[in-house]
C-alpha atoms as a PDB file:
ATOM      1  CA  UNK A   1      58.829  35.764-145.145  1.00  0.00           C
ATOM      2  CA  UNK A   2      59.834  37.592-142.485  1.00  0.00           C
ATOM      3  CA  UNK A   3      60.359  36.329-138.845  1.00  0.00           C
ATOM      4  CA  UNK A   4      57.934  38.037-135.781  1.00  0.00           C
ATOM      5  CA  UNK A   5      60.488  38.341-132.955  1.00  0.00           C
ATOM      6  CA  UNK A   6      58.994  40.314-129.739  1.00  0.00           C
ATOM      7  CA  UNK A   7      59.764  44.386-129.509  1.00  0.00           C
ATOM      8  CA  UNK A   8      61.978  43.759-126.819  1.00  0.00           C
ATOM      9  CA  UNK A   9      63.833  47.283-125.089  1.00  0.00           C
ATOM     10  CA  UNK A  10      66.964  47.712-123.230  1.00  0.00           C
ATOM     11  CA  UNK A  11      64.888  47.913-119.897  1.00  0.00           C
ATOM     12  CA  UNK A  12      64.684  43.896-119.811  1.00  0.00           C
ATOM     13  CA  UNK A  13      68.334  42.902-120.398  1.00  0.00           C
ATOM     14  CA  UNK A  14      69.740  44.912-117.483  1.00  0.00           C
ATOM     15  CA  UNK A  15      72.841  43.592-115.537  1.00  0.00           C
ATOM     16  CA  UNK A  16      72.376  43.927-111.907  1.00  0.00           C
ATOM     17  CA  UNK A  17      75.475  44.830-110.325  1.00  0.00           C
ATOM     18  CA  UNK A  18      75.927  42.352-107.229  1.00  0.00           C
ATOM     19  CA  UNK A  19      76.396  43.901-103.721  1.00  0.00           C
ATOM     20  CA  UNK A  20      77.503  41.485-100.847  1.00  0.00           C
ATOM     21  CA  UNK A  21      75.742  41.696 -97.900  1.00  0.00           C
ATOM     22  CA  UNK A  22      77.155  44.009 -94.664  1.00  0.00           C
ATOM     23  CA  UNK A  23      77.539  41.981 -91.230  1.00  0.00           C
ATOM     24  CA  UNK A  24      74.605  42.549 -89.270  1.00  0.00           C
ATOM     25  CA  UNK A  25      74.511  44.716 -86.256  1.00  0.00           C
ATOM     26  CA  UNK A  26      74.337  43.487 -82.925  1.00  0.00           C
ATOM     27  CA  UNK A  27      71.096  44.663 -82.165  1.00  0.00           C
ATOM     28  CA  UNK A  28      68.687  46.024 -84.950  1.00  0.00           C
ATOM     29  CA  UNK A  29      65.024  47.358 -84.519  1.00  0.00           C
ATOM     30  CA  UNK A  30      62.395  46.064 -86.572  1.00  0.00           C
ATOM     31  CA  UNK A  31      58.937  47.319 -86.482  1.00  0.00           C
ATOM     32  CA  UNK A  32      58.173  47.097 -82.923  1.00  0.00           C
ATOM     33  CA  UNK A  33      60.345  44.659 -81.148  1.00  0.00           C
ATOM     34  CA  UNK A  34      64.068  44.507 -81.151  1.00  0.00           C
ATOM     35  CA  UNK A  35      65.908  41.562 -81.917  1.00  0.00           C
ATOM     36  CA  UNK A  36      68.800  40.460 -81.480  1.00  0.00           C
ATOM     37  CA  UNK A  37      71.503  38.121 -83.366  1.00  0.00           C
ATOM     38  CA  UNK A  38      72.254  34.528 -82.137  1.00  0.00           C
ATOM     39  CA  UNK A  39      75.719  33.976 -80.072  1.00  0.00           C
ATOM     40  CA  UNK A  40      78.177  32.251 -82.285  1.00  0.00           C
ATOM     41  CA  UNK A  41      78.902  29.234 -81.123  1.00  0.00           C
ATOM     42  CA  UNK A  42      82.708  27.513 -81.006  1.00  0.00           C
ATOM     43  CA  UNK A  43      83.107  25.749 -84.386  1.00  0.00           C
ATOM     44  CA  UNK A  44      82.649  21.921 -83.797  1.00  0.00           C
ATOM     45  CA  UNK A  45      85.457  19.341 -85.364  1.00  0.00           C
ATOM     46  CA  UNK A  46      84.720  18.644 -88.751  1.00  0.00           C
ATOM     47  CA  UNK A  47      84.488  14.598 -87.977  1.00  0.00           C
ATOM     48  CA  UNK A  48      81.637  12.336 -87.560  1.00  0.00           C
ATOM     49  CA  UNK A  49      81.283  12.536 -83.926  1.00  0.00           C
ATOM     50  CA  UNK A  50      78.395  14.952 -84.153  1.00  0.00           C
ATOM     51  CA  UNK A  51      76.513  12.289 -85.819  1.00  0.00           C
ATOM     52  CA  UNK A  52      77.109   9.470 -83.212  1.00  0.00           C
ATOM     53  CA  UNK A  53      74.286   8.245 -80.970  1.00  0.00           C
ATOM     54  CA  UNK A  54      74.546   6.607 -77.687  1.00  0.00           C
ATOM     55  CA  UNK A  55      73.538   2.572 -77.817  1.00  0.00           C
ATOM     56  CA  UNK A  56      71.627   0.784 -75.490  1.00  0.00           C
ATOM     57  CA  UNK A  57      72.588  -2.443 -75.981  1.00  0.00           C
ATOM     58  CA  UNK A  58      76.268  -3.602 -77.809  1.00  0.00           C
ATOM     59  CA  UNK A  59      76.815  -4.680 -81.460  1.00  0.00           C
ATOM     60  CA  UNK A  60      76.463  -8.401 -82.556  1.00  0.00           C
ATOM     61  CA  UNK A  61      79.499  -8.502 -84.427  1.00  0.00           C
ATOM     62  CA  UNK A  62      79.254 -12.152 -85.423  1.00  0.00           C
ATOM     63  CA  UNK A  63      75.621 -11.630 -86.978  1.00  0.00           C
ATOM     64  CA  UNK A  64      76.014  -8.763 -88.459  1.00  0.00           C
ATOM     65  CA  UNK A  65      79.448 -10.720 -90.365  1.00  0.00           C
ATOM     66  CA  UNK A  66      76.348 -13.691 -90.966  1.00  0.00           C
ATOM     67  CA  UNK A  67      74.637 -10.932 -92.633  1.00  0.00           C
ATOM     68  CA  UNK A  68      77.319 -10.357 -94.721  1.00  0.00           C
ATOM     69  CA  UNK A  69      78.190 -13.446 -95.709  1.00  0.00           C
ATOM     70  CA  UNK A  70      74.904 -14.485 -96.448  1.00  0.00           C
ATOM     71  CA  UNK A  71      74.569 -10.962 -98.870  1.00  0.00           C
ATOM     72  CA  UNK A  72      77.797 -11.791-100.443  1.00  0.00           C
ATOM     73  CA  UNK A  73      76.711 -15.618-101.285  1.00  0.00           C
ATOM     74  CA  UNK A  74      73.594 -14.454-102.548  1.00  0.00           C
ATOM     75  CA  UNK A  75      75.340 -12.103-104.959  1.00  0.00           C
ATOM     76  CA  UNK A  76      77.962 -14.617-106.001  1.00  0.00           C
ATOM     77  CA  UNK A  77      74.747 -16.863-106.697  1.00  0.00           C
ATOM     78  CA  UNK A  78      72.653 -13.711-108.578  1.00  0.00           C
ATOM     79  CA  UNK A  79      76.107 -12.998-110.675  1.00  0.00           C
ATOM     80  CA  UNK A  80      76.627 -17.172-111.892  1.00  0.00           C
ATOM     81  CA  UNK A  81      72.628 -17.356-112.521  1.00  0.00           C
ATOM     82  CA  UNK A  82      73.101 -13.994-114.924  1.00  0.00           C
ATOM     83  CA  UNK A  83      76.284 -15.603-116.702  1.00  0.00           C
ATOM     84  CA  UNK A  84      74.584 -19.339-117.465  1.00  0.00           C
ATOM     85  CA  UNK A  85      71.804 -17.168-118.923  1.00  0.00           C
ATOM     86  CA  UNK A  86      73.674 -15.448-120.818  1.00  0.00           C
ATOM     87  CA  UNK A  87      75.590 -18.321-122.584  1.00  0.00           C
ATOM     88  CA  UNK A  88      72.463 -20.138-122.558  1.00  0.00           C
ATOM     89  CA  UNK A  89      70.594 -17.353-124.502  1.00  0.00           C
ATOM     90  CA  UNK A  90      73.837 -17.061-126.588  1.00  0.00           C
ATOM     91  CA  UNK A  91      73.311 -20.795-127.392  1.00  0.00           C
ATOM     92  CA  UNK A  92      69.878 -21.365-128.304  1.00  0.00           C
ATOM     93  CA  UNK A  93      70.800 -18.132-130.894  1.00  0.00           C
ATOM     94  CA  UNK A  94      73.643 -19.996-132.390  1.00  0.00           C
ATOM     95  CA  UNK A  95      71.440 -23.273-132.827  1.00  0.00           C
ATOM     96  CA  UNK A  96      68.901 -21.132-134.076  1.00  0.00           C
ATOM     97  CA  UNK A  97      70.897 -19.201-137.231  1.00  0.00           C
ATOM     98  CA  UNK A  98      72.166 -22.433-137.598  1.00  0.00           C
ATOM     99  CA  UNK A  99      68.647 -23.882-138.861  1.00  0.00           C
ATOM    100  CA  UNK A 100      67.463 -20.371-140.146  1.00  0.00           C
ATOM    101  CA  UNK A 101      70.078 -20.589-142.685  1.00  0.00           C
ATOM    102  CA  UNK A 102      69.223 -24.474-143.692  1.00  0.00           C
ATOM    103  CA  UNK A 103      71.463 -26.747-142.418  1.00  0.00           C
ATOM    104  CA  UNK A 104      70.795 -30.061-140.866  1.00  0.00           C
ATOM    105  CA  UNK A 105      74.096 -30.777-138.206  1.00  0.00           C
ATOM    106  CA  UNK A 106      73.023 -27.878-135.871  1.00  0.00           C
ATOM    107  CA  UNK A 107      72.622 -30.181-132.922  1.00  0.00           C
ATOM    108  CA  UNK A 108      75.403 -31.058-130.539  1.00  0.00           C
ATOM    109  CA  UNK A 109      75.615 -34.051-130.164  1.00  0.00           C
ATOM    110  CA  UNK A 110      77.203 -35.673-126.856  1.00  0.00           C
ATOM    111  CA  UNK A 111      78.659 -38.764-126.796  1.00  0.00           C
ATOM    112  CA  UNK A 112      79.617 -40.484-123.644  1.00  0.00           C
ATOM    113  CA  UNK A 113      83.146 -41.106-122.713  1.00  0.00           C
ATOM    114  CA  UNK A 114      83.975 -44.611-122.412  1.00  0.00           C
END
């Protein structure tokens, strides 16, 4: 059986050859109007001080560290929830294979220490 692949000709896999771009003039005319290119301004400093914005009022340094500590308990508390799952889950599996596979001491049994 033979495959149907498109006629294709050499016109569609052409290699454009690339040509970087010229610096513009200083003035060029297009159409009607003239216009002309934008004055380069002086490079800024590559930091973050173009990003800053003036504050009105001052930072609350001890409730923003509040914050914090509150985010970082909650975490602690999210992270020692997920573990007691975990060997919880891990657990209840053990107890159940146990009694899947027939035997009757799967229980722990706790005695109190006297």
């Amino acid at each position: 059986m033979k495959s149907q692949r498109p006629i294709t000709s050499d016109d569609e896999h052409r290699v454009l050859q690339f040509r970087p771009r010229k610096t513009p003039s200083p003035v060029s005319h297009r159409g009607s109007g003239i216009v002309q290119p934008l004055h380069a301004a002086a490079p800024e400093p590559l930091d973050l001080s173009r990003y800053e914005q003036p504050r009105d009022e001052q930072d609350d340094f001890r409730h923003r560290m509040l914050a914090n500590i509150a985010a970082l308990a909650f975490t602690i508390a999210l992270t020692a929830i997920g573990i007691w799952l975990a060997v919880s889950i891990a657990d209840l599996r053990r107890t159940q294979d146990c009694v899947l596979m027939g035997r009757r001491d799967c229980v722990r049994i706790t005695t109190p220490h006297i």
